[in-house]
PDB file of N, CA and C in Angstrom:
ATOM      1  N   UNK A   1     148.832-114.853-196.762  1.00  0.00           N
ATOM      2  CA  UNK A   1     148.589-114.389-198.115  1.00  0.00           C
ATOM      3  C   UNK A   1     149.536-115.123-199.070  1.00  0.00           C
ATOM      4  N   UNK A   2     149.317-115.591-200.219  1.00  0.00           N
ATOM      5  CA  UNK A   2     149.690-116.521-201.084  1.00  0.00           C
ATOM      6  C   UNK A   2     149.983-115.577-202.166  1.00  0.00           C
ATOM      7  N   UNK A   3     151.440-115.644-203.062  1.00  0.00           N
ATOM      8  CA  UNK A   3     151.735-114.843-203.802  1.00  0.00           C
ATOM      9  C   UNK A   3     150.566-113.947-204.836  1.00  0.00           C
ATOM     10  N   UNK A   4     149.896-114.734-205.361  1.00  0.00           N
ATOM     11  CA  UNK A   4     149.184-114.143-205.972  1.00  0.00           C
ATOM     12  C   UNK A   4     148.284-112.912-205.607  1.00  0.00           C
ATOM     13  N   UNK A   5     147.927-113.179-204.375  1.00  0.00           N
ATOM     14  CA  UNK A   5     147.770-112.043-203.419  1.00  0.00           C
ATOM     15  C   UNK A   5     148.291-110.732-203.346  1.00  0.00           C
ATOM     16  N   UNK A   6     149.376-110.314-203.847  1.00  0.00           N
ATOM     17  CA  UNK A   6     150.670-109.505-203.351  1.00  0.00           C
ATOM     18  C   UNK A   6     150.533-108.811-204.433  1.00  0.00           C
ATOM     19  N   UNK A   7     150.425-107.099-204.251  1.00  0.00           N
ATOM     20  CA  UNK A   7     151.378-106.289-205.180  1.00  0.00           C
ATOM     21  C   UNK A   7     152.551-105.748-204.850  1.00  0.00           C
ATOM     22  N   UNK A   8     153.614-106.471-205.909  1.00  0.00           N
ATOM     23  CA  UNK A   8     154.565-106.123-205.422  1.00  0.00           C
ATOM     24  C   UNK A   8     155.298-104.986-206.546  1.00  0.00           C
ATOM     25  N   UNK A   9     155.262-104.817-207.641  1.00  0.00           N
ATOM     26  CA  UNK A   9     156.131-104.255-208.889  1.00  0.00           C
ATOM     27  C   UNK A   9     155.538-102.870-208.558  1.00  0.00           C
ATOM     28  N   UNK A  10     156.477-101.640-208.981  1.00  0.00           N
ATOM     29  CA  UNK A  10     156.446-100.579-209.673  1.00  0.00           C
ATOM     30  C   UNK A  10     155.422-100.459-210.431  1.00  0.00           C
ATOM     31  N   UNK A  11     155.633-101.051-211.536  1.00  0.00           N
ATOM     32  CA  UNK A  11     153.973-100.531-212.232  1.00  0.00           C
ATOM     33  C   UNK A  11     152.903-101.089-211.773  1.00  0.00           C
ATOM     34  N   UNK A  12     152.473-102.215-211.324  1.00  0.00           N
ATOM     35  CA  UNK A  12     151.706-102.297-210.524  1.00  0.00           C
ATOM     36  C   UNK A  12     150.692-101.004-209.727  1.00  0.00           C
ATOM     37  N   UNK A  13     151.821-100.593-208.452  1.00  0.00           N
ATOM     38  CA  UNK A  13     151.281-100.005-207.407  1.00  0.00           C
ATOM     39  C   UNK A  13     151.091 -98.583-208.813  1.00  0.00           C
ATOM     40  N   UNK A  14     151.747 -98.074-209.945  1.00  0.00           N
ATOM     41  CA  UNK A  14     151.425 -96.974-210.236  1.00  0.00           C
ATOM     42  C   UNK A  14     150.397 -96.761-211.209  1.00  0.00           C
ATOM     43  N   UNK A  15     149.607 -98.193-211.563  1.00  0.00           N
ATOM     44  CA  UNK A  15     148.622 -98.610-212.121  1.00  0.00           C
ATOM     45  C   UNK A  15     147.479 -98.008-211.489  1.00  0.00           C
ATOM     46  N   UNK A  16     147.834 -98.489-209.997  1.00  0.00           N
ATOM     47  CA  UNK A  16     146.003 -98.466-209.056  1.00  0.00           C
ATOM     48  C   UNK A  16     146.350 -97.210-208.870  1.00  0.00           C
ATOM     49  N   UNK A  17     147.507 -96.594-208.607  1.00  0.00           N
ATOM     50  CA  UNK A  17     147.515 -95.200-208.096  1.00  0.00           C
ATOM     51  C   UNK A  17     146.629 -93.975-209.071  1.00  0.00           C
ATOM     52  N   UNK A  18     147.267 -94.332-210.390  1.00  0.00           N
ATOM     53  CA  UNK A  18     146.333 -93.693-211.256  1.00  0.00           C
ATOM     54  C   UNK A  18     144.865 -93.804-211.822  1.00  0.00           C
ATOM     55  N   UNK A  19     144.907 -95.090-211.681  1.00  0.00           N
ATOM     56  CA  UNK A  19     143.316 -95.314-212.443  1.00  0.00           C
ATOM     57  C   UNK A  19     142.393 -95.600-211.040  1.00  0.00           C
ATOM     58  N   UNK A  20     143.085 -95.828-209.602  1.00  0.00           N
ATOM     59  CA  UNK A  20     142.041 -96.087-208.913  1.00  0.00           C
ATOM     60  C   UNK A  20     141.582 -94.785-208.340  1.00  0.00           C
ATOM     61  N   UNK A  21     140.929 -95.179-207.195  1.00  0.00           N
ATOM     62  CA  UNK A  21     140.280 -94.215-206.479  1.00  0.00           C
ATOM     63  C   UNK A  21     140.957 -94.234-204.901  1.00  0.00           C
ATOM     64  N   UNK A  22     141.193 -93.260-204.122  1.00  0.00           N
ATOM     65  CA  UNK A  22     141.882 -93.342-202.689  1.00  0.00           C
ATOM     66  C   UNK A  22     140.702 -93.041-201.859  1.00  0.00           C
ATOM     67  N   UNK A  23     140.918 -93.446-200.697  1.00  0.00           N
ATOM     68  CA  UNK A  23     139.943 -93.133-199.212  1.00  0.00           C
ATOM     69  C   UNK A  23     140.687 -93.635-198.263  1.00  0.00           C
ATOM     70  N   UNK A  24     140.067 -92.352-197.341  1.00  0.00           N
ATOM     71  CA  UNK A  24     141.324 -91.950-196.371  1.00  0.00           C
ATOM     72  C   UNK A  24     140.746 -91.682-194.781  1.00  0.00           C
ATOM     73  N   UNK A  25     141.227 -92.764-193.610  1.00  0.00           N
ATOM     74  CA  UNK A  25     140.949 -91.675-192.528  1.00  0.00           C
ATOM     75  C   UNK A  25     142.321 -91.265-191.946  1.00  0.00           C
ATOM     76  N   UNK A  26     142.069 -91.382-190.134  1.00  0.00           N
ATOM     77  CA  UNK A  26     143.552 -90.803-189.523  1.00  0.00           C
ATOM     78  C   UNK A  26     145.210 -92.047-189.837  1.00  0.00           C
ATOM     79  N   UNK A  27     144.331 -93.094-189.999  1.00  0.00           N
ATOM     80  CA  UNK A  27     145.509 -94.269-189.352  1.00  0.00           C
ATOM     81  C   UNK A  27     145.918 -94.912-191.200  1.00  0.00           C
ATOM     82  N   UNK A  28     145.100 -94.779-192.010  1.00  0.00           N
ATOM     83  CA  UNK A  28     145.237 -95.266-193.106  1.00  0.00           C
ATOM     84  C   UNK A  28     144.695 -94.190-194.761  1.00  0.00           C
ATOM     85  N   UNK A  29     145.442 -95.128-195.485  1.00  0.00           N
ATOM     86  CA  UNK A  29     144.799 -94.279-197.055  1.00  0.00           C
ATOM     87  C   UNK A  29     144.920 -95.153-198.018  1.00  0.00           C
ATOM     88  N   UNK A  30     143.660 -95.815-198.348  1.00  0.00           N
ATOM     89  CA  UNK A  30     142.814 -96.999-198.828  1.00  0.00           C
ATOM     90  C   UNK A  30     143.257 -96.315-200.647  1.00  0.00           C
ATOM     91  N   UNK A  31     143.576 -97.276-201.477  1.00  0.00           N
ATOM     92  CA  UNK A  31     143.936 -97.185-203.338  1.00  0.00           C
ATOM     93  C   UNK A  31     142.971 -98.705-203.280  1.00  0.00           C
ATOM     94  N   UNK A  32     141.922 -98.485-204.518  1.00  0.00           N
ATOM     95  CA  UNK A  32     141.304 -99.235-204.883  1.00  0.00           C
ATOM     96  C   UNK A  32     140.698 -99.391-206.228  1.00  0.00           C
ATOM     97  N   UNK A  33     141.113-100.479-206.889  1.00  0.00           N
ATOM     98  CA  UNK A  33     141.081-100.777-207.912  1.00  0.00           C
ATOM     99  C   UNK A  33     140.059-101.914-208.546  1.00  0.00           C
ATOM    100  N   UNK A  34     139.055-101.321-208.820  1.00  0.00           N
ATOM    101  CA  UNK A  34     138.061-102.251-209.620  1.00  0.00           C
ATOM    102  C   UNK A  34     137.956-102.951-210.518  1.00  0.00           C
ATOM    103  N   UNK A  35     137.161-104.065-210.999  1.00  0.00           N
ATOM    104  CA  UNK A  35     137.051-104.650-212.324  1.00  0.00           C
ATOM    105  C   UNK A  35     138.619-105.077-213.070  1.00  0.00           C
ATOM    106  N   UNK A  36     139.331-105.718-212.482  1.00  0.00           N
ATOM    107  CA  UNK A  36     140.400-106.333-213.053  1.00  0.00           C
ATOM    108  C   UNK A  36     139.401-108.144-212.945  1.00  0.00           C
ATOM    109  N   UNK A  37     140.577-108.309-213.897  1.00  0.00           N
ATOM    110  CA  UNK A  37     139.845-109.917-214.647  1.00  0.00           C
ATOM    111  C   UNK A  37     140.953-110.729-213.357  1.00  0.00           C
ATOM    112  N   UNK A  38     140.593-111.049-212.307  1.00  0.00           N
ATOM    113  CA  UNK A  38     141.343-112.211-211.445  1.00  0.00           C
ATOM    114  C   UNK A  38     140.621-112.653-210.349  1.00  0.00           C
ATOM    115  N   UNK A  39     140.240-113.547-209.974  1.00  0.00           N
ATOM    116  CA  UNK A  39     139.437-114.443-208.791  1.00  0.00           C
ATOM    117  C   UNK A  39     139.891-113.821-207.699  1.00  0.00           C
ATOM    118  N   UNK A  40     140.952-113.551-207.161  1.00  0.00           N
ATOM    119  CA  UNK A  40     141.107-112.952-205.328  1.00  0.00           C
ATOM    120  C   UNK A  40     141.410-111.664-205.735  1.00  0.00           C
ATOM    121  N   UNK A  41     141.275-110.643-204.761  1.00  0.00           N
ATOM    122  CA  UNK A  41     142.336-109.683-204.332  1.00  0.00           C
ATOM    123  C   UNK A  41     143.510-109.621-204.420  1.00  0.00           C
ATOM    124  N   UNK A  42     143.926-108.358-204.436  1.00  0.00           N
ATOM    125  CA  UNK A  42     145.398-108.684-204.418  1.00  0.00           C
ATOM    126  C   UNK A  42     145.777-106.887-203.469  1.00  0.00           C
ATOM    127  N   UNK A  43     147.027-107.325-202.595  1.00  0.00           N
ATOM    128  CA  UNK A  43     147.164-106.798-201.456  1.00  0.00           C
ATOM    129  C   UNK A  43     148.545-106.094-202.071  1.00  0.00           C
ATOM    130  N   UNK A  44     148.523-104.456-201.793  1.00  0.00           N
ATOM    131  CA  UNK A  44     149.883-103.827-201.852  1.00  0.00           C
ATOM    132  C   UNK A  44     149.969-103.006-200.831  1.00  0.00           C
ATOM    133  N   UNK A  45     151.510-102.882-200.123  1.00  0.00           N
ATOM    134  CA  UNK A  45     151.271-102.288-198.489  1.00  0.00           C
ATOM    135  C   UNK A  45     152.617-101.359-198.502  1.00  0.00           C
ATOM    136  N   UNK A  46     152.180-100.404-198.080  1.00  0.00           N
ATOM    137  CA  UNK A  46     153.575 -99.110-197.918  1.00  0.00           C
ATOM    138  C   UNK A  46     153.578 -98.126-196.535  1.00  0.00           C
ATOM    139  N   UNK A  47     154.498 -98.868-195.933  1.00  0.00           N
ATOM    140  CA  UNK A  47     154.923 -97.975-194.544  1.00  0.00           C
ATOM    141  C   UNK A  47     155.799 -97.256-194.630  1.00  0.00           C
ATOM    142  N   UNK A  48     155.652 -95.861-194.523  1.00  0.00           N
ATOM    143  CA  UNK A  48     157.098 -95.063-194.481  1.00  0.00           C
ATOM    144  C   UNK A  48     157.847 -95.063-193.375  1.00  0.00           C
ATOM    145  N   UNK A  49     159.261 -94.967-193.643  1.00  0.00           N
ATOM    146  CA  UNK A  49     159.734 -94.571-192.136  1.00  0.00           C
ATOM    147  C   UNK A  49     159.242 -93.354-191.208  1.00  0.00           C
ATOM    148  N   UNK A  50     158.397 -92.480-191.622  1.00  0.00           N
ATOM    149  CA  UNK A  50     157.846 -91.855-190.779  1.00  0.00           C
ATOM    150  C   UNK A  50     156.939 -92.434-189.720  1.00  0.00           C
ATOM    151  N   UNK A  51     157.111 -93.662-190.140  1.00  0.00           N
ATOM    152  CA  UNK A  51     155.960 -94.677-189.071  1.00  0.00           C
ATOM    153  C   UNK A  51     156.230 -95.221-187.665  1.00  0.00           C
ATOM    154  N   UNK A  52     158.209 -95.117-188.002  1.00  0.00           N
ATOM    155  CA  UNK A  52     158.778 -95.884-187.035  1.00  0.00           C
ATOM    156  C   UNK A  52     159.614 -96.607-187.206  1.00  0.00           C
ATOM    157  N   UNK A  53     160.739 -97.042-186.096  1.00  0.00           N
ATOM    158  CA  UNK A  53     161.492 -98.146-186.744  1.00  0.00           C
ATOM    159  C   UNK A  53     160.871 -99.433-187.446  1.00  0.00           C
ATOM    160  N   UNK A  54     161.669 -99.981-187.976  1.00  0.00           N
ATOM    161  CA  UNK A  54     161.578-101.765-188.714  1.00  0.00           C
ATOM    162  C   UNK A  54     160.886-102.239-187.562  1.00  0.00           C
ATOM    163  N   UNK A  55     161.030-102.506-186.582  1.00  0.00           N
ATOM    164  CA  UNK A  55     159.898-103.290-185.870  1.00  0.00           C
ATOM    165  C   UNK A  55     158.605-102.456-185.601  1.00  0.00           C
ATOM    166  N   UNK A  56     158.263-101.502-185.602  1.00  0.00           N
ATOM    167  CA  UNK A  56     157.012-100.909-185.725  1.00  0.00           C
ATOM    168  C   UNK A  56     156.737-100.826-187.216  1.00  0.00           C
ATOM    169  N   UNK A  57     157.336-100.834-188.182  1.00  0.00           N
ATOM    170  CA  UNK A  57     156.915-100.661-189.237  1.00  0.00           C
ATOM    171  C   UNK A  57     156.061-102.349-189.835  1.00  0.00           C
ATOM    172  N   UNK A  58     157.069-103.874-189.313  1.00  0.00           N
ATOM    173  CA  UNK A  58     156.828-104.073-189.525  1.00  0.00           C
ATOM    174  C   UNK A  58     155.633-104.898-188.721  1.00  0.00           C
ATOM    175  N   UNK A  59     155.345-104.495-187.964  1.00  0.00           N
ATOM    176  CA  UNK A  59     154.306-104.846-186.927  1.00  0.00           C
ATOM    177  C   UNK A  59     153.025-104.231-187.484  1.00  0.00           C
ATOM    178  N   UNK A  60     153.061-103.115-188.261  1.00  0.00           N
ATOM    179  CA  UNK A  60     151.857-102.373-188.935  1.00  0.00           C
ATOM    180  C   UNK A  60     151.600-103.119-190.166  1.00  0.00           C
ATOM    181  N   UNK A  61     152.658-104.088-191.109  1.00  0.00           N
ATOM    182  CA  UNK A  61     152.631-104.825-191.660  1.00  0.00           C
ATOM    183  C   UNK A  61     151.520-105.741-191.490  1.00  0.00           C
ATOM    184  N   UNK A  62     152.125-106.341-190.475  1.00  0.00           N
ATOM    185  CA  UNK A  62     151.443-107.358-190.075  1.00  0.00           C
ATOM    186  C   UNK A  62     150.316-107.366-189.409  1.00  0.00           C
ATOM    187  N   UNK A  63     149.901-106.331-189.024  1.00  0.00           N
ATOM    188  CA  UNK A  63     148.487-106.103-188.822  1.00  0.00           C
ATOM    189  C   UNK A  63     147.540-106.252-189.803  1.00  0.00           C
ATOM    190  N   UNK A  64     148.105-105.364-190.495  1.00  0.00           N
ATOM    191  CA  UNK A  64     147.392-105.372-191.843  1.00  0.00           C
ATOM    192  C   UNK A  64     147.018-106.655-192.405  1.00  0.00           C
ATOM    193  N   UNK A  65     147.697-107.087-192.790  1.00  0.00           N
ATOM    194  CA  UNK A  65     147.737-108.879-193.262  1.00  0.00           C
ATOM    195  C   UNK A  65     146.687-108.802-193.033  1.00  0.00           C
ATOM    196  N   UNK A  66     146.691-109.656-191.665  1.00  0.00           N
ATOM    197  CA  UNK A  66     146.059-110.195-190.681  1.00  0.00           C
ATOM    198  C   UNK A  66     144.433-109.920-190.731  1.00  0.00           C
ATOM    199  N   UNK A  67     144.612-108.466-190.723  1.00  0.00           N
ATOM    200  CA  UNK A  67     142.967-108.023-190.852  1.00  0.00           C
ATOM    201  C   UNK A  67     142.580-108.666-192.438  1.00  0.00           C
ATOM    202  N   UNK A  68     142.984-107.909-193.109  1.00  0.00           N
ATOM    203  CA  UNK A  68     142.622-108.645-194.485  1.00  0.00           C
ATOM    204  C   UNK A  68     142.338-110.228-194.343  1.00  0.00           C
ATOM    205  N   UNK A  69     143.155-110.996-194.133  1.00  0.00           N
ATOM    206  CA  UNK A  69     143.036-112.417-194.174  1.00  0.00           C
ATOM    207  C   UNK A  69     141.667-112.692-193.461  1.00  0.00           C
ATOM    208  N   UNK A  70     141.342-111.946-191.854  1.00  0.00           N
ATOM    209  CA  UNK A  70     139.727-112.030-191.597  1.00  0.00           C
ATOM    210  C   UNK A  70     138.801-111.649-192.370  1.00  0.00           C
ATOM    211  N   UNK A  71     138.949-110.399-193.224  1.00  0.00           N
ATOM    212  CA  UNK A  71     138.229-109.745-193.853  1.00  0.00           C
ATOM    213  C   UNK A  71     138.028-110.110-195.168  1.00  0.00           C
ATOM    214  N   UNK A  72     138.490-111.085-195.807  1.00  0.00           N
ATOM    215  CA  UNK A  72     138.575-111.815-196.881  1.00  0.00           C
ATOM    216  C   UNK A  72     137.381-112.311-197.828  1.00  0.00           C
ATOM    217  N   UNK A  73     136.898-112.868-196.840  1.00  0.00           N
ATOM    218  CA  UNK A  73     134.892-113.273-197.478  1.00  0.00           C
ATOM    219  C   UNK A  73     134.437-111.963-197.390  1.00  0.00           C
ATOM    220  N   UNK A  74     134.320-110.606-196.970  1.00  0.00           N
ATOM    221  CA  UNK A  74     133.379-109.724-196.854  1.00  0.00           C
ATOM    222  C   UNK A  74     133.868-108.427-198.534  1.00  0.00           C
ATOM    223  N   UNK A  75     135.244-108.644-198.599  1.00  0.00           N
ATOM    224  CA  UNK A  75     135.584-108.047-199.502  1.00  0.00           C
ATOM    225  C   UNK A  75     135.292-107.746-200.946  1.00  0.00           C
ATOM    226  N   UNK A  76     136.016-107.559-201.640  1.00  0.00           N
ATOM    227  CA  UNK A  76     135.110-107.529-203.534  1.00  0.00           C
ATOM    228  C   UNK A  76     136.376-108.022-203.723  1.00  0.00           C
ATOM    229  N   UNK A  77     136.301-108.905-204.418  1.00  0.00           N
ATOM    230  CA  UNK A  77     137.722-110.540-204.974  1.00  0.00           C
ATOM    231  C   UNK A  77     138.093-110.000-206.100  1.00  0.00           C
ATOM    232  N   UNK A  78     137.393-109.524-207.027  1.00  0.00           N
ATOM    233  CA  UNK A  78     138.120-108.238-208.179  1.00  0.00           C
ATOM    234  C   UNK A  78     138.554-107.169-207.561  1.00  0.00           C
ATOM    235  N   UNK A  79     139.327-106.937-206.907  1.00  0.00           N
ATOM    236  CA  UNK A  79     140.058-105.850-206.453  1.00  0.00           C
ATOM    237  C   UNK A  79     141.839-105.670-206.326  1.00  0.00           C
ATOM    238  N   UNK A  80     142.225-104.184-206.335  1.00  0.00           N
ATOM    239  CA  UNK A  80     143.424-104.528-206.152  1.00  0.00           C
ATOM    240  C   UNK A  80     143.433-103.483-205.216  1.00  0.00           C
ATOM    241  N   UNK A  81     143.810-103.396-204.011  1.00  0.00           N
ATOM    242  CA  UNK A  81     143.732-102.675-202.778  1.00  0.00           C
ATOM    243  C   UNK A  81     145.414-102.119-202.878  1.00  0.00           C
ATOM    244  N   UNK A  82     145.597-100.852-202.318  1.00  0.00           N
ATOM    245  CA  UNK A  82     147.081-100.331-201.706  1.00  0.00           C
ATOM    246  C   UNK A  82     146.651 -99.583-200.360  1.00  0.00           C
ATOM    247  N   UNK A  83     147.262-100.226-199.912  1.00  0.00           N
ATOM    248  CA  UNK A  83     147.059 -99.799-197.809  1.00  0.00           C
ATOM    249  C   UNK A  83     148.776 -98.785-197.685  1.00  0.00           C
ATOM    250  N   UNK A  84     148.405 -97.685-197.329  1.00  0.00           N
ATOM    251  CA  UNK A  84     149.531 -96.370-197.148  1.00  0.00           C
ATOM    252  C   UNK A  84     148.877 -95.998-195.338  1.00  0.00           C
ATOM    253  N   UNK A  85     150.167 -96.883-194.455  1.00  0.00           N
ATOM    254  CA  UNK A  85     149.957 -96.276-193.079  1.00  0.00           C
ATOM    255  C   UNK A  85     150.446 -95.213-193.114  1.00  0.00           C
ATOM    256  N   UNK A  86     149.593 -94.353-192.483  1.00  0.00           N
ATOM    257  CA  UNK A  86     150.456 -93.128-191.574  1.00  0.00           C
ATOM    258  C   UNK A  86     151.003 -93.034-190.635  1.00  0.00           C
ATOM    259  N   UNK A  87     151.579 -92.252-190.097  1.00  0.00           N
ATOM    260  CA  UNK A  87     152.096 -92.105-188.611  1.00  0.00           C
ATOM    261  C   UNK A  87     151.087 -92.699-187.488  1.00  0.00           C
ATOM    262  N   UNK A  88     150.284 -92.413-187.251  1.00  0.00           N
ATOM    263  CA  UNK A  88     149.308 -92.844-186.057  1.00  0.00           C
ATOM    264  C   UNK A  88     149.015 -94.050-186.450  1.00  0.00           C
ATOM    265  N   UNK A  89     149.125 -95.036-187.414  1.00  0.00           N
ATOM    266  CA  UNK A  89     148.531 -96.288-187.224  1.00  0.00           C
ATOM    267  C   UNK A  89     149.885 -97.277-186.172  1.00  0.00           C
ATOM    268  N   UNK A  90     151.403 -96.423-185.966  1.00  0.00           N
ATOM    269  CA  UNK A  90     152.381 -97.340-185.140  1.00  0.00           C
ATOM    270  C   UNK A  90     151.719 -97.280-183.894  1.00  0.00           C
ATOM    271  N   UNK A  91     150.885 -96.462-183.217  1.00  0.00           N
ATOM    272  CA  UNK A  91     150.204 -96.219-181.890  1.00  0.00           C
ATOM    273  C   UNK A  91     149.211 -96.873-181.858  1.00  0.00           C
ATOM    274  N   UNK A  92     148.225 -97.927-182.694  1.00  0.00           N
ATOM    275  CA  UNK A  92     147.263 -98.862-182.278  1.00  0.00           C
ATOM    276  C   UNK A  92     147.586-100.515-182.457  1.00  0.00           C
ATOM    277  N   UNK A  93     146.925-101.032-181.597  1.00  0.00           N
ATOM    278  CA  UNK A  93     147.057-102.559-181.645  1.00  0.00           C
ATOM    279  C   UNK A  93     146.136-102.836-182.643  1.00  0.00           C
ATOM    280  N   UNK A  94     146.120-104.369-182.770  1.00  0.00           N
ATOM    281  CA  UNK A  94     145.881-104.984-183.996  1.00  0.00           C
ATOM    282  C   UNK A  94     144.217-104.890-183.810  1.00  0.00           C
ATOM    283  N   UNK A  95     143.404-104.932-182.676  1.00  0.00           N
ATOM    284  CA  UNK A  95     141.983-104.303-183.026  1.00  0.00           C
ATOM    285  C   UNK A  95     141.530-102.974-183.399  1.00  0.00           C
ATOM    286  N   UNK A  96     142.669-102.456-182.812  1.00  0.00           N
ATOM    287  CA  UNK A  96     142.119-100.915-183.311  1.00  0.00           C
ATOM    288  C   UNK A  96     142.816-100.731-184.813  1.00  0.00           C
ATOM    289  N   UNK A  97     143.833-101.758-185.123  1.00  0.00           N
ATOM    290  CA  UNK A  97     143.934-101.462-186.772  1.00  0.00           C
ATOM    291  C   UNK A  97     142.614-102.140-187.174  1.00  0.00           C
ATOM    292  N   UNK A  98     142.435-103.374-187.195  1.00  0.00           N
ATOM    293  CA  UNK A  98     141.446-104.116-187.702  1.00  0.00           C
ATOM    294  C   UNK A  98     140.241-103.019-188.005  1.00  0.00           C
ATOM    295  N   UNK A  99     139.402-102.290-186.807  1.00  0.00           N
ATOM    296  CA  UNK A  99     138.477-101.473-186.643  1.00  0.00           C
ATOM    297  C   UNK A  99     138.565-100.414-187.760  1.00  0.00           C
ATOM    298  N   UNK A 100     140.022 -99.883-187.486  1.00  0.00           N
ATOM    299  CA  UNK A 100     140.456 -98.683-188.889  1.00  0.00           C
ATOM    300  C   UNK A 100     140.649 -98.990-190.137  1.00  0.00           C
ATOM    301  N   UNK A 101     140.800 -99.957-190.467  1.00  0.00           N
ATOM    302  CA  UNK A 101     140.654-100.418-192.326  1.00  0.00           C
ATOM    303  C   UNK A 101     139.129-101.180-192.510  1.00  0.00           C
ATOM    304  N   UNK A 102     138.544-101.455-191.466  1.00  0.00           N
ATOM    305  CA  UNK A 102     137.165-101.207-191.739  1.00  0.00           C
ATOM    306  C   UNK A 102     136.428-100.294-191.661  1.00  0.00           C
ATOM    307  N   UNK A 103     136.587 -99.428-191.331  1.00  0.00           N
ATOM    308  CA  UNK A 103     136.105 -98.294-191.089  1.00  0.00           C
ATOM    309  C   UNK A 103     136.992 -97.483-192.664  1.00  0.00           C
ATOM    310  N   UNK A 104     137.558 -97.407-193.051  1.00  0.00           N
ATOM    311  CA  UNK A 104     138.073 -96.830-194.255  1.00  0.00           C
ATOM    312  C   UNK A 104     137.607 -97.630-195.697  1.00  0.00           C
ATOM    313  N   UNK A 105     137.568 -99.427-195.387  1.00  0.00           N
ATOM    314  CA  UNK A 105     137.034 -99.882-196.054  1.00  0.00           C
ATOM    315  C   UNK A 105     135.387 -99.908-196.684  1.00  0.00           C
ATOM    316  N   UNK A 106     134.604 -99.291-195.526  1.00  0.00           N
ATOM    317  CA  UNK A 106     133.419 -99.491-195.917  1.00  0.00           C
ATOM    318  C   UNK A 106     132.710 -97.804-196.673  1.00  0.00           C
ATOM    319  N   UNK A 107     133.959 -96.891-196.307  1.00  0.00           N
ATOM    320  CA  UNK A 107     133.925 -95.684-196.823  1.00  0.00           C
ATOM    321  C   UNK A 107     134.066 -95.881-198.633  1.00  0.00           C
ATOM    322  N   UNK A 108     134.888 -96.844-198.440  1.00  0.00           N
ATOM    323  CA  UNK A 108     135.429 -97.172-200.132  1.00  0.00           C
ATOM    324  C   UNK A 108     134.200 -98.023-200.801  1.00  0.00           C
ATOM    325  N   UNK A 109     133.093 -98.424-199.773  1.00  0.00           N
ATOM    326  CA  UNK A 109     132.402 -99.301-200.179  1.00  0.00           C
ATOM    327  C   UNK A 109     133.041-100.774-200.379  1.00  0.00           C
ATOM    328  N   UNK A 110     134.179-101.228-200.365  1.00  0.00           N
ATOM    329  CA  UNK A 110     134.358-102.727-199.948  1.00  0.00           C
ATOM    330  C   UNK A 110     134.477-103.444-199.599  1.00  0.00           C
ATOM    331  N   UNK A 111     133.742-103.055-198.335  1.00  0.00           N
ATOM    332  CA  UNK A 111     132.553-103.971-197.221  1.00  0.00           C
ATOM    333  C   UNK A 111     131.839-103.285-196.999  1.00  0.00           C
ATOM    334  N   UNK A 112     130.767-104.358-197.018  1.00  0.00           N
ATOM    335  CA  UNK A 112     128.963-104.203-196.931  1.00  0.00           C
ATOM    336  C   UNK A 112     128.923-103.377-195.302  1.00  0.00           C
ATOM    337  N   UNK A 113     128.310-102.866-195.592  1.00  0.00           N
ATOM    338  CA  UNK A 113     127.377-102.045-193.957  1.00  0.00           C
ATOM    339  C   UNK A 113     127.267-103.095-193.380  1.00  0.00           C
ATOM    340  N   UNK A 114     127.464-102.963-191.945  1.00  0.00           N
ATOM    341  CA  UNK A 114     126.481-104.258-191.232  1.00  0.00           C
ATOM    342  C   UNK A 114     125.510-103.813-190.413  1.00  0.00           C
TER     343      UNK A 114
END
């Protein structure tokens, strides 16, 4: 992911928090933000320590990425996404995350049914 990609600021994340919309299953809780004027996505990610140490936390990190970066063409490119793991997403590997932000994603509608 290439800076532009990234939410990183305070107002930012309290931008989508308010004006977007959330969707939620066990492992994740999807903030999504429509109709902003910018060509890609842009990615904001919050693990609490309730998740686990720094290496599980940031291993859920990096899952995440990861899926996104596959999931990239299927997405809506005007968007500003915030990914909030919960506790149970430190207990799956990177397919069963992959599986769970699609599966939350297509609840949000941003990815197509297949």
């Amino acid at each position: 992911m290439n800076k532009q990609q990234r939410i990183k600021k305070n107002t930012e994340f309290q931008r989508v928090f308010k004006k977007g919309k959330s969707f939620a299953n066990r492992q994740f809780i999807v903030y999504l933000l429509k109709g902003e004027q910018q060509e890609e996505f842009r990615l904001g990610l919050s693990v609490s320590k309730k998740v686990g140490n720094a290496v599980a936390r940031n291993r859920v990190k990096r899952y995440i990425r990861q899926a996104f970066l596959e999931l990239k063409d299927d997405l809506l490119p005007n968007a500003d996404y915030i990914i909030i793991a919960r506790p149970q997403a430190a207990n799956l590997d990177f397919h069963e995350s992959k599986k769970s932000l699609e599966h939350v994603l297509k609840i949000a509608r941003a990815l197509p049914k297949k």
